[in-house]
N, C-alpha and C. Protein backbone atom coordinates (compact mmCIF):
# COMPACT_ATOMS: atom_id res chain seq x y z
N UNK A 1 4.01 -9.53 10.18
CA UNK A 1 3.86 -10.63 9.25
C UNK A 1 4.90 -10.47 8.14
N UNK A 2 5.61 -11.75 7.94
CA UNK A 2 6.68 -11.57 6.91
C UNK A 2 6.07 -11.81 5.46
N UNK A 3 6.02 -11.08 4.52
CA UNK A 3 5.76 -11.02 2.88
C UNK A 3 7.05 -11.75 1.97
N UNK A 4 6.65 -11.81 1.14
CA UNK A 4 7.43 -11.99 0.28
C UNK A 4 8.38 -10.64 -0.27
N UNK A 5 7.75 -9.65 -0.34
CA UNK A 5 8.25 -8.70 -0.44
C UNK A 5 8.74 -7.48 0.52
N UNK A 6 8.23 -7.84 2.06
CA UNK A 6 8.70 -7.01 2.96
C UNK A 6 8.20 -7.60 4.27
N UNK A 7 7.63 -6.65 5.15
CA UNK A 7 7.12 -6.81 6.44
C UNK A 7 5.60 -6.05 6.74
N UNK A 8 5.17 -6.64 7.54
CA UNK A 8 3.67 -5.18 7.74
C UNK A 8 3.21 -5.61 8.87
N UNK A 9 2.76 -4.90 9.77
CA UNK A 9 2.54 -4.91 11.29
C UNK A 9 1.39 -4.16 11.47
N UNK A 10 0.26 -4.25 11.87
CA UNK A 10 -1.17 -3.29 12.29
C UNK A 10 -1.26 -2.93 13.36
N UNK A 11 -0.85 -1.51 13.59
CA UNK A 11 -0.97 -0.37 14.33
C UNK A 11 -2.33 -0.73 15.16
N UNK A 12 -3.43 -0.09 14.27
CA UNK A 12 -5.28 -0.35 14.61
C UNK A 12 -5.61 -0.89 13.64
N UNK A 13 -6.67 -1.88 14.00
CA UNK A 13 -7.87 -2.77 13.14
C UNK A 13 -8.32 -3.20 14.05
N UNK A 14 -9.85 -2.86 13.46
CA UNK A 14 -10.91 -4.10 14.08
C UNK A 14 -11.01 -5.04 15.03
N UNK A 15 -9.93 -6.18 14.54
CA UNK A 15 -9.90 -7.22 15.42
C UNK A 15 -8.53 -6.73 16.34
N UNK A 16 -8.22 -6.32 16.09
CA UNK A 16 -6.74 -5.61 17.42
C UNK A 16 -7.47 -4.71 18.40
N UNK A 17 -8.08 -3.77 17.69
CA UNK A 17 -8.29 -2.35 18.71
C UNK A 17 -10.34 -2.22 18.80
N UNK A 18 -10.95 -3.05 18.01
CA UNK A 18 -12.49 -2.38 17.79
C UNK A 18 -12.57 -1.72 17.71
N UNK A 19 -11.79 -0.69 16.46
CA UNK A 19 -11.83 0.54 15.78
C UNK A 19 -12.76 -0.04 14.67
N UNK A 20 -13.79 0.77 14.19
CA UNK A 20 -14.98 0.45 13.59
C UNK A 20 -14.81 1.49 11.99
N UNK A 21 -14.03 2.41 12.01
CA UNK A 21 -13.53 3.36 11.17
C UNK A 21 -12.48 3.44 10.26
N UNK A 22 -10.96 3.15 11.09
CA UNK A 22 -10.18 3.20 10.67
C UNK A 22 -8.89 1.98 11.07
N UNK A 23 -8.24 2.03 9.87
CA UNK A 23 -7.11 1.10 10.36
C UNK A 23 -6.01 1.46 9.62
N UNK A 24 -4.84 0.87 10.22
CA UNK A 24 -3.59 1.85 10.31
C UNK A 24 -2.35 0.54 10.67
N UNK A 25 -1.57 0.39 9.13
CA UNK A 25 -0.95 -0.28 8.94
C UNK A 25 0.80 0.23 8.37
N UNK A 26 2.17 -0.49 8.97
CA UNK A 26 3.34 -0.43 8.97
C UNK A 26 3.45 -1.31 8.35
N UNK A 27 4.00 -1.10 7.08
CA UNK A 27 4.61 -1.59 5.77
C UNK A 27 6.16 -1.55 5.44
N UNK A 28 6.96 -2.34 5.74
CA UNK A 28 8.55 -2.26 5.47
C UNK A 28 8.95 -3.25 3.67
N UNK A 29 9.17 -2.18 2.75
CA UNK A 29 9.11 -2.72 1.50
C UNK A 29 10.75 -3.14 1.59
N UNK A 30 11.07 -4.37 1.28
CA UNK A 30 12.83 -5.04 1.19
C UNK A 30 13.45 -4.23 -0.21
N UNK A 31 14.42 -3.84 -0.57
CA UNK A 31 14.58 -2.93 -1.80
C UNK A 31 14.58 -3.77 -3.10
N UNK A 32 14.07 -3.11 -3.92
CA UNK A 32 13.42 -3.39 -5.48
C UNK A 32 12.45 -4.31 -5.22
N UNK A 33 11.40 -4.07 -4.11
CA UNK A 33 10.62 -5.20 -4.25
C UNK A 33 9.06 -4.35 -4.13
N UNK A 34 8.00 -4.62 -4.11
CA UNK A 34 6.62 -4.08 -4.65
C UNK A 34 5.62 -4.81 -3.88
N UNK A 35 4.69 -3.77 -3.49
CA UNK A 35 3.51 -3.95 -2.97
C UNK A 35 2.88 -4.15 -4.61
N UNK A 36 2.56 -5.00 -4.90
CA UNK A 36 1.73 -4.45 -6.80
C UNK A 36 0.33 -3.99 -6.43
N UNK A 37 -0.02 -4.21 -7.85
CA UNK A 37 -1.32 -3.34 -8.25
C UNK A 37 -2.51 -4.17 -7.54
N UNK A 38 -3.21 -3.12 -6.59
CA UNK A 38 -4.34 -3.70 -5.97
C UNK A 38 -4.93 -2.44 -5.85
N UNK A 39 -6.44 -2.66 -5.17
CA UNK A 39 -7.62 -1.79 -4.85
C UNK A 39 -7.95 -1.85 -3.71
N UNK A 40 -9.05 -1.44 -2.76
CA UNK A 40 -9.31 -1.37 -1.58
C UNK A 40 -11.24 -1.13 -2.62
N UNK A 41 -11.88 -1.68 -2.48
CA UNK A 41 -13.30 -1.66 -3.39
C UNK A 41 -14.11 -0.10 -2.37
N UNK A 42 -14.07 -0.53 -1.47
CA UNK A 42 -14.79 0.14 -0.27
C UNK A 42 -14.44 0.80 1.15
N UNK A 43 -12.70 1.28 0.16
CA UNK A 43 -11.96 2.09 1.16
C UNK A 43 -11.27 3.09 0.55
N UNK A 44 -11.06 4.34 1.44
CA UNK A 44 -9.93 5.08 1.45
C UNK A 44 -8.83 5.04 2.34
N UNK A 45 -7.93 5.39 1.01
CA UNK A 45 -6.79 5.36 1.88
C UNK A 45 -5.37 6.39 1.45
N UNK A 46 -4.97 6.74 2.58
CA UNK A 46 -3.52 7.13 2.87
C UNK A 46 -2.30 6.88 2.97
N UNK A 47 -1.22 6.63 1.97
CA UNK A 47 0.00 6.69 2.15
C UNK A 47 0.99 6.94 2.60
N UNK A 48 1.80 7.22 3.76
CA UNK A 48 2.96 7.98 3.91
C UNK A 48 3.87 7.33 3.89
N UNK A 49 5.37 8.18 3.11
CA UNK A 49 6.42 7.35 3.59
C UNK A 49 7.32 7.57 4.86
N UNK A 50 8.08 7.12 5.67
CA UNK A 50 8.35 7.49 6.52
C UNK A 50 10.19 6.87 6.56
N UNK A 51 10.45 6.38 5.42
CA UNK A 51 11.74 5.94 4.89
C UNK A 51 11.73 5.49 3.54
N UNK A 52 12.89 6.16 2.97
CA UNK A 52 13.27 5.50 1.44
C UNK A 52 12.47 6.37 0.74
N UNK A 53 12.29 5.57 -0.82
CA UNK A 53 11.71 5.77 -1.59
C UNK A 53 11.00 4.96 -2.77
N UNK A 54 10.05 5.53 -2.93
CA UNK A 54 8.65 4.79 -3.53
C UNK A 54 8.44 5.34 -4.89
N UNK A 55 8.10 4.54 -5.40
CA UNK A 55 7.77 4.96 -6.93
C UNK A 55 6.05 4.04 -6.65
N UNK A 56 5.21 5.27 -6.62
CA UNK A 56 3.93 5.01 -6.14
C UNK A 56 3.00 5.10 -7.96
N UNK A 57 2.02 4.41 -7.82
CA UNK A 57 1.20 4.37 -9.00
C UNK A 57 -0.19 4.45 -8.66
N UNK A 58 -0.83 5.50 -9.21
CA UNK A 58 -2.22 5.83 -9.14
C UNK A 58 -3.37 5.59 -10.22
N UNK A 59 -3.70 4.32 -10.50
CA UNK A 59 -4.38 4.23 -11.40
C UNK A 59 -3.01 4.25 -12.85
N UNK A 60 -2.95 5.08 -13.79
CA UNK A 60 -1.78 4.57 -14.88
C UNK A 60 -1.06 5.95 -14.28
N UNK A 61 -1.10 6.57 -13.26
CA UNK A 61 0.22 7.84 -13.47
C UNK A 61 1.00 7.37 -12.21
N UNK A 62 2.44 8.05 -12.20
CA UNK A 62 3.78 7.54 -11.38
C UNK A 62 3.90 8.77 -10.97
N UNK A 63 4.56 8.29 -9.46
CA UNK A 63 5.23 9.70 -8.76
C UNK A 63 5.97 8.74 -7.50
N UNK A 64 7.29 9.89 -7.40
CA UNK A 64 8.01 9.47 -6.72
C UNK A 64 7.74 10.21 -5.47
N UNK A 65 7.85 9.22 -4.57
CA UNK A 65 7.79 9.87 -2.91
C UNK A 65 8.81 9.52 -1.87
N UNK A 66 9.01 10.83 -1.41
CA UNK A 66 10.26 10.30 -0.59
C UNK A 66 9.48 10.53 1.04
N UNK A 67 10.58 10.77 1.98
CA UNK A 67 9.94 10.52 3.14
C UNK A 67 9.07 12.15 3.78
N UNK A 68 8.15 12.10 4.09
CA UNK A 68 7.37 13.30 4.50
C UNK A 68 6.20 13.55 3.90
N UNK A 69 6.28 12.54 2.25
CA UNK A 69 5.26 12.48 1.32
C UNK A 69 4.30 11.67 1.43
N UNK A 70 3.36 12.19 0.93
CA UNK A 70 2.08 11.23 1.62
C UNK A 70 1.21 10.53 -0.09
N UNK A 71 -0.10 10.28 -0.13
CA UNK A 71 -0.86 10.28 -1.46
C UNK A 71 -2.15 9.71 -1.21
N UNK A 72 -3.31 10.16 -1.51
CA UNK A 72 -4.47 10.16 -1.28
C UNK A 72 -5.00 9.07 -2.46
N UNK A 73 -5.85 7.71 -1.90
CA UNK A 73 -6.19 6.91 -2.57
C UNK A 73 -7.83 6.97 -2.65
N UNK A 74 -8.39 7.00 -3.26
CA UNK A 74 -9.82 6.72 -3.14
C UNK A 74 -10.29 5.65 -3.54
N UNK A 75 -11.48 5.10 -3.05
CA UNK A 75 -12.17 3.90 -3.01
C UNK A 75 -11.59 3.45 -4.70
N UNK A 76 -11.47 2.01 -4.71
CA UNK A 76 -11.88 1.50 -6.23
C UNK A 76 -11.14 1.78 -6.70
N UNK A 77 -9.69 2.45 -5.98
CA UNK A 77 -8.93 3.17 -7.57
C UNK A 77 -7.44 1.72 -7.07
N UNK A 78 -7.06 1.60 -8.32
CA UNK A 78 -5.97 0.60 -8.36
C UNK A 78 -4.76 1.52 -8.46
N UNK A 79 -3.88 0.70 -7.28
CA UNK A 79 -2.52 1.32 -6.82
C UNK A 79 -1.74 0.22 -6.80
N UNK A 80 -0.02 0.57 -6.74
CA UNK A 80 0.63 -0.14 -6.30
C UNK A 80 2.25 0.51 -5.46
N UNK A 81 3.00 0.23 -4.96
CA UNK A 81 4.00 1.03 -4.12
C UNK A 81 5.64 0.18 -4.85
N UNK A 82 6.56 0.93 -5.34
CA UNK A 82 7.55 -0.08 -5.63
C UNK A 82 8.74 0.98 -4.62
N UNK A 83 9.46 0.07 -3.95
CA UNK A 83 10.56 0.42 -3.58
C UNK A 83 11.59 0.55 -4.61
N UNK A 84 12.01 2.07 -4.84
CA UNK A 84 12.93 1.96 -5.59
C UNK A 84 14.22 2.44 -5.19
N UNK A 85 14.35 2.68 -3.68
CA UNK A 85 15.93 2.70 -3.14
C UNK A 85 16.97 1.85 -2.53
N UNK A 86 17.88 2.02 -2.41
CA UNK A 86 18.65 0.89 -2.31
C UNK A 86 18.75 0.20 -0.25
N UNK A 87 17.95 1.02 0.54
CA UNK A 87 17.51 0.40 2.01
C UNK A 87 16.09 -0.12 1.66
N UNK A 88 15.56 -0.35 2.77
CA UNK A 88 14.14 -0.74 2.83
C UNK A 88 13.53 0.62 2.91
N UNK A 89 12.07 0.39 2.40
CA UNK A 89 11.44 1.62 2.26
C UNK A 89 10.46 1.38 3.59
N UNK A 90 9.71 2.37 4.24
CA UNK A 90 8.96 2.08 5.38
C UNK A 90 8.12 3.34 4.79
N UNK A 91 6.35 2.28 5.30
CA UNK A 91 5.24 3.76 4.69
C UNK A 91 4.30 2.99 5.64
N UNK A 92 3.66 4.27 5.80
CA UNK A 92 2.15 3.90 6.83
C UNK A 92 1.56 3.81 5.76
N UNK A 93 0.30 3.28 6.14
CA UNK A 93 -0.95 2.89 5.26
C UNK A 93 -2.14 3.19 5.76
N UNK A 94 -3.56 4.13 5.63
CA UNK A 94 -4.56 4.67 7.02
C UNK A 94 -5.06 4.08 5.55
N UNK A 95 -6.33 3.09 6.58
CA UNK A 95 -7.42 2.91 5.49
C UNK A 95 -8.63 3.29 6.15
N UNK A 96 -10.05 3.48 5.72
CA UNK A 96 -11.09 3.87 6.30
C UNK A 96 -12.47 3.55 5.56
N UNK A 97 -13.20 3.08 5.54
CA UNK A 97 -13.45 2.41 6.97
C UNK A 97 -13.02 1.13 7.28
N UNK A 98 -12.66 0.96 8.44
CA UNK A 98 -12.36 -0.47 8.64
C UNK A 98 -13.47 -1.23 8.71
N UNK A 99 -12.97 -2.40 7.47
CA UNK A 99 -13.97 -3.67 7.05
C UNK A 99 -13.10 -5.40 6.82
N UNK A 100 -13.74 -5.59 6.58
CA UNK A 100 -13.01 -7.36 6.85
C UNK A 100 -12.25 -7.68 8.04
N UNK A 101 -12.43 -8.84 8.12
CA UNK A 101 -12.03 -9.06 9.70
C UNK A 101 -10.50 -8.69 9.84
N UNK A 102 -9.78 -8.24 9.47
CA UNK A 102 -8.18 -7.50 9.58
C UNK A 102 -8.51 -6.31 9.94
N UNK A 103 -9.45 -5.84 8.95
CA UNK A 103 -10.15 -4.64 8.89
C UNK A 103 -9.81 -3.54 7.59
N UNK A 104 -9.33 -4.35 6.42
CA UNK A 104 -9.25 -4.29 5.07
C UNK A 104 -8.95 -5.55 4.20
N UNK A 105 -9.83 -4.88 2.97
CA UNK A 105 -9.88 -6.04 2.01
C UNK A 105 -9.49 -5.70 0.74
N UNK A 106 -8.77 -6.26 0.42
CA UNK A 106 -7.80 -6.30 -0.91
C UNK A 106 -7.89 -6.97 -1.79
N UNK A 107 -7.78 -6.20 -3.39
CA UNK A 107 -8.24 -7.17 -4.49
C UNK A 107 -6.93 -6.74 -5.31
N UNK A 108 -6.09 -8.09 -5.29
CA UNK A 108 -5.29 -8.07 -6.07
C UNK A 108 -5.39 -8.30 -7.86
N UNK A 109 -4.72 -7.00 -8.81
CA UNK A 109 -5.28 -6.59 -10.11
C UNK A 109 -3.91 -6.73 -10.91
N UNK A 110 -2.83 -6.81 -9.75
CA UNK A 110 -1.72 -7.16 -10.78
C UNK A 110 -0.96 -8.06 -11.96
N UNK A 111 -2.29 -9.28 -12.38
CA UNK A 111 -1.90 -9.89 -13.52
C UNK A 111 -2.86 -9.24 -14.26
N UNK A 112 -4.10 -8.04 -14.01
CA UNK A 112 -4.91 -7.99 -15.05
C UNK A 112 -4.37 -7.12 -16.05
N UNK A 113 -4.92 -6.79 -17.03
CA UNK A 113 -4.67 -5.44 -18.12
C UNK A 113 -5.22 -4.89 -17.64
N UNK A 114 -4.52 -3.20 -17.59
CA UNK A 114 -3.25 -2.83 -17.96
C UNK A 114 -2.22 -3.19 -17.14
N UNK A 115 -2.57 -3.23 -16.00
CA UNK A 115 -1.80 -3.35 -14.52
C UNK A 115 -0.48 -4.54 -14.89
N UNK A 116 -0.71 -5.19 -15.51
CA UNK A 116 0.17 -6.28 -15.56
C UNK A 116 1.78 -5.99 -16.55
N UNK A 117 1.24 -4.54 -17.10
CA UNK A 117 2.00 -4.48 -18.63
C UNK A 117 2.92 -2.99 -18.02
N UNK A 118 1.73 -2.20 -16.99
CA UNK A 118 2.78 -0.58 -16.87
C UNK A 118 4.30 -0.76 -15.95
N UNK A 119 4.45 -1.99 -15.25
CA UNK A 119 5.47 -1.79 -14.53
C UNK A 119 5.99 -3.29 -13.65
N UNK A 120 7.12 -3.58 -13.52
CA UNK A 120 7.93 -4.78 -13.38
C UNK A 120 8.87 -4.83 -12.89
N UNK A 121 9.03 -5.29 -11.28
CA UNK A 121 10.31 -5.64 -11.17
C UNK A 121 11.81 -6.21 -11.31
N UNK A 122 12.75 -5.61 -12.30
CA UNK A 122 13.87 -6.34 -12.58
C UNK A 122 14.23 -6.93 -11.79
């Protein structure tokens, strides 16, 4: 599926595989462009990158990840992923348990406070 900001393709979910647990998503970020600030309410989840580099946000702290690096999300906590190299960045995404009919559900937080104020794409 083409984004505005990249590409993303589902590995496993629910409605693909009747995986009841987990789902497992390919994310291609276009450069300087951002997954923003969202949550997963009633999931965990896993990061990896597997190209480029990410300037990842955990709740208000930053860390840069390059490829081999991973980052542990827990339920409820607000994240967002910015590509900050000059190719496309590519990261898996493992969420668990798989819920909503994709088999994740997303609450986008990026116009709220603070989320709206820590970080911005030029």
């Amino acid at each position: 599926m083409q984004l505005d900001w990249g590409r993303v393709g589902s590995h496993c979910s629910s409605s693909r595989t009747g995986a009841k647990y987990l789902t497992i998503v390919d994310a291609r970020l276009n450069p300087g462009k951002v997954h923003d600030f969202n949550k997963h309410v009633d999931q965990e989840e896993v990061i990896m990158v597997i190209a480029g580099h990410v300037e990842q946000w955990l709740e208000t702290e930053r860390r840069v990840l390059g490829p081999g690096d991973s980052v542990f999300i827990p339920p409820n906590t607000v994240h967002a992923s910015f590509n900050i190299g000059v190719g496309e960045a590519q990261i898996i995404a493992m969420f668990g348990p798989s819920v909503g009919e994709g088999g994740l559900e997303t609450v986008d937080v990026a116009t709220e406070k603070p989320w709206n104020t820590l970080r911005k794409i030029t």
